[in-house]
N, C-alpha and C. Protein backbone atom coordinates (compact mmCIF):
# COMPACT_ATOMS: atom_id res chain seq x y z
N UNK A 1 -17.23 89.86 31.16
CA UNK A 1 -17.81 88.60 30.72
C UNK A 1 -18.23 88.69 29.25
N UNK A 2 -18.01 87.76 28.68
CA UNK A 2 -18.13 87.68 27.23
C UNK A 2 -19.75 87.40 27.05
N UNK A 3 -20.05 87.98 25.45
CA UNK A 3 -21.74 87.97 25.08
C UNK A 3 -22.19 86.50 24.29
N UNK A 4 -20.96 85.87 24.30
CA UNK A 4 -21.28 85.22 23.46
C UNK A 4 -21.77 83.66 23.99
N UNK A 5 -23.10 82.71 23.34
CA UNK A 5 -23.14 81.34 24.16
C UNK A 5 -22.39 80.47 24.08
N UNK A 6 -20.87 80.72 23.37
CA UNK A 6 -20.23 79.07 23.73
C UNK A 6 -19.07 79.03 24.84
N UNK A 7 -19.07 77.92 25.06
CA UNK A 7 -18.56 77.96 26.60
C UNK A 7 -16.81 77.91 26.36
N UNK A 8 -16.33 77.81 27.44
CA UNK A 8 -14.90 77.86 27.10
C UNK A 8 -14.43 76.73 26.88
N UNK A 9 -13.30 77.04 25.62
CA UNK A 9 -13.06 75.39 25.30
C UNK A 9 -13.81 75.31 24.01
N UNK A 10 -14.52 75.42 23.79
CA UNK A 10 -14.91 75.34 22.23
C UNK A 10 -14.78 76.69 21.45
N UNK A 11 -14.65 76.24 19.82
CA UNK A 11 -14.43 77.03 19.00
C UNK A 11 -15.66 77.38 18.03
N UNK A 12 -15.24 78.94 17.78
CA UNK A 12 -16.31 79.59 16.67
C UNK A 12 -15.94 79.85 15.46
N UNK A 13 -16.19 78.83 14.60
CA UNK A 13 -15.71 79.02 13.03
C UNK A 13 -16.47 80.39 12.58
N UNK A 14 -15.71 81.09 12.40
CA UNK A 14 -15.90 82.65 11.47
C UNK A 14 -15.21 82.65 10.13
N UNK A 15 -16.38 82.58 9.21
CA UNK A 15 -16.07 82.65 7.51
C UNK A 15 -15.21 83.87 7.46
N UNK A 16 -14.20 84.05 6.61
CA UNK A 16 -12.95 85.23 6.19
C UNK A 16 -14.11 85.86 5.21
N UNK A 17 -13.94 87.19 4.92
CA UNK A 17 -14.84 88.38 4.47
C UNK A 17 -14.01 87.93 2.47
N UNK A 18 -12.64 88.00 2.87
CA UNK A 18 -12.39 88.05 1.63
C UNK A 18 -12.00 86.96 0.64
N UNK A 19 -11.81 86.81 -0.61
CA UNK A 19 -12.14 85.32 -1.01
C UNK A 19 -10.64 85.25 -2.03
N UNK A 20 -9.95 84.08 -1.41
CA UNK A 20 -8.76 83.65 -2.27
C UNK A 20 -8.65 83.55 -3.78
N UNK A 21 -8.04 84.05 -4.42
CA UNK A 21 -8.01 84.10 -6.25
C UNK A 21 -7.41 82.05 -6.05
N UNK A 22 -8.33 81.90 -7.12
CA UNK A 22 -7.48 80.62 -7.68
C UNK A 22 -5.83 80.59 -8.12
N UNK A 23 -5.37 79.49 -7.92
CA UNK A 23 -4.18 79.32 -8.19
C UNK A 23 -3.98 78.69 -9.39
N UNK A 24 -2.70 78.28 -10.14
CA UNK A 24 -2.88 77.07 -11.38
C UNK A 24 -2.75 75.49 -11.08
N UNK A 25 -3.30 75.57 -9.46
CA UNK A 25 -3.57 74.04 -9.57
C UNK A 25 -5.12 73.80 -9.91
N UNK A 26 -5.78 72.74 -9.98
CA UNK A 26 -6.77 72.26 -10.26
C UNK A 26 -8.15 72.94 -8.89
N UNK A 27 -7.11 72.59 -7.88
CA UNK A 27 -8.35 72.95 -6.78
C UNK A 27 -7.57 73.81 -5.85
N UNK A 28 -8.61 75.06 -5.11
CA UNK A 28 -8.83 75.58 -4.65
C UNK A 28 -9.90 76.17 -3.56
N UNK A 29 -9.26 76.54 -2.42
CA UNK A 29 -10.05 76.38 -1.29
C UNK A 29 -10.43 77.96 -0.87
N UNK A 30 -10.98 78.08 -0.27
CA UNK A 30 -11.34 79.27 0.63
C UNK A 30 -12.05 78.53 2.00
N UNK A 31 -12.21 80.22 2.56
CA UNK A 31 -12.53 79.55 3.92
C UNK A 31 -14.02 78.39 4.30
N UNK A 32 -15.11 78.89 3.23
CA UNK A 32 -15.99 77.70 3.16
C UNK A 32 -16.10 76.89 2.29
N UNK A 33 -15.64 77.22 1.21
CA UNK A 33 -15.81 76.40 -0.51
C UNK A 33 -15.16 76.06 -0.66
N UNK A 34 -14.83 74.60 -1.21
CA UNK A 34 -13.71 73.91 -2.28
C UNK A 34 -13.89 73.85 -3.37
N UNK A 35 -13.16 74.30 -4.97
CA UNK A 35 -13.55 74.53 -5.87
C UNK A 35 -13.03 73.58 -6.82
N UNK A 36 -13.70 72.46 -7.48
CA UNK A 36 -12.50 71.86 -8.42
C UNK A 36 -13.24 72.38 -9.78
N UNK A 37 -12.04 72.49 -10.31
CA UNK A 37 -12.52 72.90 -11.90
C UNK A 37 -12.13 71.81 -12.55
N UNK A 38 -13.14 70.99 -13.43
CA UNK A 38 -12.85 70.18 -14.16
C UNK A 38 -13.22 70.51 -15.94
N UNK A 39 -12.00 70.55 -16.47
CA UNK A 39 -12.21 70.66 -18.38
C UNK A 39 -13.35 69.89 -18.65
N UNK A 40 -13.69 70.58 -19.96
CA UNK A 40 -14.74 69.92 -21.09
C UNK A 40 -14.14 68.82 -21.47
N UNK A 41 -14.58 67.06 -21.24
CA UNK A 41 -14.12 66.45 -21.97
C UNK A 41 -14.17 66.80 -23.34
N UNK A 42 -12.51 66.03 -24.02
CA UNK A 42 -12.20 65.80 -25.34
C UNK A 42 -12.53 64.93 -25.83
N UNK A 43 -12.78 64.39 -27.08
CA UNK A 43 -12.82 62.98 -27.94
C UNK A 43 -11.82 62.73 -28.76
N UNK A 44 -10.80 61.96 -28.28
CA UNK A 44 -9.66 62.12 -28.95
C UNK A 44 -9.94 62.08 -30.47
N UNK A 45 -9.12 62.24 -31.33
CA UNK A 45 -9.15 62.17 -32.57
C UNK A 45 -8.50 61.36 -33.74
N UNK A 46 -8.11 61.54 -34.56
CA UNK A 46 -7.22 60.23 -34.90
C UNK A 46 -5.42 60.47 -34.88
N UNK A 47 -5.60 61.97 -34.61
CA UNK A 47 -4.31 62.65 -35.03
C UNK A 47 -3.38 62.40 -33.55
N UNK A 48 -5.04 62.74 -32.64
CA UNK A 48 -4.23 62.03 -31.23
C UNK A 48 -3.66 60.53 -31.13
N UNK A 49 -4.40 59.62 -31.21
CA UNK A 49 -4.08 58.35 -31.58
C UNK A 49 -2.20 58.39 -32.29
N UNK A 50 -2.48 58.97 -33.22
CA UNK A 50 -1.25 58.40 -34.17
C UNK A 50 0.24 59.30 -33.43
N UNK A 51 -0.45 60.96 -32.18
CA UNK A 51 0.51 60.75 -31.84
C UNK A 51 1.07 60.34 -30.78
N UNK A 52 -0.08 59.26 -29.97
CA UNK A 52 0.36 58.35 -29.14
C UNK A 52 1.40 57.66 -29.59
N UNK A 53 1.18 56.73 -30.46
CA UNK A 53 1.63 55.42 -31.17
C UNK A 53 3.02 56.11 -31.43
N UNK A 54 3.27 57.65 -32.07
CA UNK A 54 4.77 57.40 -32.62
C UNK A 54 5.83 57.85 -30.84
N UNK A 55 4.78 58.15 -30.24
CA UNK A 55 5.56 58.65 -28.65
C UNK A 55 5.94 57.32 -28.46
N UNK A 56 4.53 56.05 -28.28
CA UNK A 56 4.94 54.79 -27.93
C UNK A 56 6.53 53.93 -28.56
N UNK A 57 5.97 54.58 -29.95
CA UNK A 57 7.52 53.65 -30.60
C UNK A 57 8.52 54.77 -30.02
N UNK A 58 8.72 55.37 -30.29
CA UNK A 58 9.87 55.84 -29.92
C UNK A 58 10.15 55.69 -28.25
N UNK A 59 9.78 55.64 -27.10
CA UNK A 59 9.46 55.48 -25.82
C UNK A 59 10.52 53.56 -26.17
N UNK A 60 9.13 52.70 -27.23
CA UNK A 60 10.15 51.74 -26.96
C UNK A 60 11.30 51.47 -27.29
N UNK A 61 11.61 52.34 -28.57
CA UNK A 61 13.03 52.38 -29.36
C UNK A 61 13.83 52.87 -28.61
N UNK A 62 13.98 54.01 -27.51
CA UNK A 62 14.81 54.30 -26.46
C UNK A 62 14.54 53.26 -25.80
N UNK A 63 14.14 52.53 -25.33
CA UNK A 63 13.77 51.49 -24.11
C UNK A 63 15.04 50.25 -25.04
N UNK A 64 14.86 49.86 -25.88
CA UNK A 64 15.46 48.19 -26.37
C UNK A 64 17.22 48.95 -26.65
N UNK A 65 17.28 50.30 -27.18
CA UNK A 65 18.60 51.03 -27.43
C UNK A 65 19.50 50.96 -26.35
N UNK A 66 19.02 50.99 -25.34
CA UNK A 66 19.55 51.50 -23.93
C UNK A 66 19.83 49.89 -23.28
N UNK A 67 18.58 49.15 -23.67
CA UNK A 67 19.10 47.58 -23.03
C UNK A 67 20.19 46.74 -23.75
N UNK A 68 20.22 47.30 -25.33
CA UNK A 68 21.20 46.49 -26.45
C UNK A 68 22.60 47.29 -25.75
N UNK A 69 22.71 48.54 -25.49
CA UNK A 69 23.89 49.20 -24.82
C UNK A 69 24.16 48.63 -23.82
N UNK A 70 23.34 48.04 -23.01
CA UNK A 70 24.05 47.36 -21.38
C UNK A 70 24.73 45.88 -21.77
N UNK A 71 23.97 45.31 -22.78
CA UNK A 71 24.25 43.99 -22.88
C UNK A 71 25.80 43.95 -23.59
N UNK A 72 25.68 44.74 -24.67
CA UNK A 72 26.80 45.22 -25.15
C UNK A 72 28.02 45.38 -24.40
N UNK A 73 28.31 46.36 -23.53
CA UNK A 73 29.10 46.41 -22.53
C UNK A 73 29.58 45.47 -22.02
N UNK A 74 28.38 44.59 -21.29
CA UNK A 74 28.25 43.42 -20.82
C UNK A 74 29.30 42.89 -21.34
N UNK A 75 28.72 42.45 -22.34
CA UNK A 75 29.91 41.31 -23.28
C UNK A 75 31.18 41.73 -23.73
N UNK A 76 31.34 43.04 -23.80
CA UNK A 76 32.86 43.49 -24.11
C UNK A 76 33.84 43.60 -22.42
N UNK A 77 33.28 43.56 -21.65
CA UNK A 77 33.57 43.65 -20.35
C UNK A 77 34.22 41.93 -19.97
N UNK A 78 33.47 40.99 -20.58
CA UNK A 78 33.61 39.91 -20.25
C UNK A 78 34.66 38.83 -21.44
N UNK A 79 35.03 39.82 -22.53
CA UNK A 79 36.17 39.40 -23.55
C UNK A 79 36.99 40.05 -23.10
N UNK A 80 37.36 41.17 -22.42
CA UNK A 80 38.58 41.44 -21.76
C UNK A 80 39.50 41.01 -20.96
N UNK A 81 40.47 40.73 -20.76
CA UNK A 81 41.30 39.49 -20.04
C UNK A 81 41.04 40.68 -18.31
């Protein structure tokens, strides 16, 4: 007969002795703790800003390049006998 008081049918959560290394995601678990690591906010700067803006133009300059190419097609597709 077992020493222990829980009856049969229920379970005994037992903490693990040894403790999981973090991984390179953000969060990490072990058997009782969840760990999120969150960075020092930044304040962007202006250098960030400007290199939003040239990602943005260029993001849209591929974007209108790629639609002037379909339309293009388009219309040479449709002067062809």
């Amino acid at each position: 007969m077992s020493s222990s008081c829980y009856k049969q049918g229920q379970v005994k959560m037992v903490p693990e002795e040894k403790e999981i290394p973090p991984t390179n995601s953000t969060m990490h678990a072990n058997s009782t703790k969840t760990y999120l690591i969150i960075p020092e906010p930044q304040i962007p700067t202006e250098a960030d800003y400007y290199s939003l803006l040239r990602l943005t133009l260029h993001l849209y300059k591929a974007f209108c390049t790629t639609v002037l190419v379909k339309k293009q097609r388009q219309l040479l597709q449709l002067k062809e006998p």
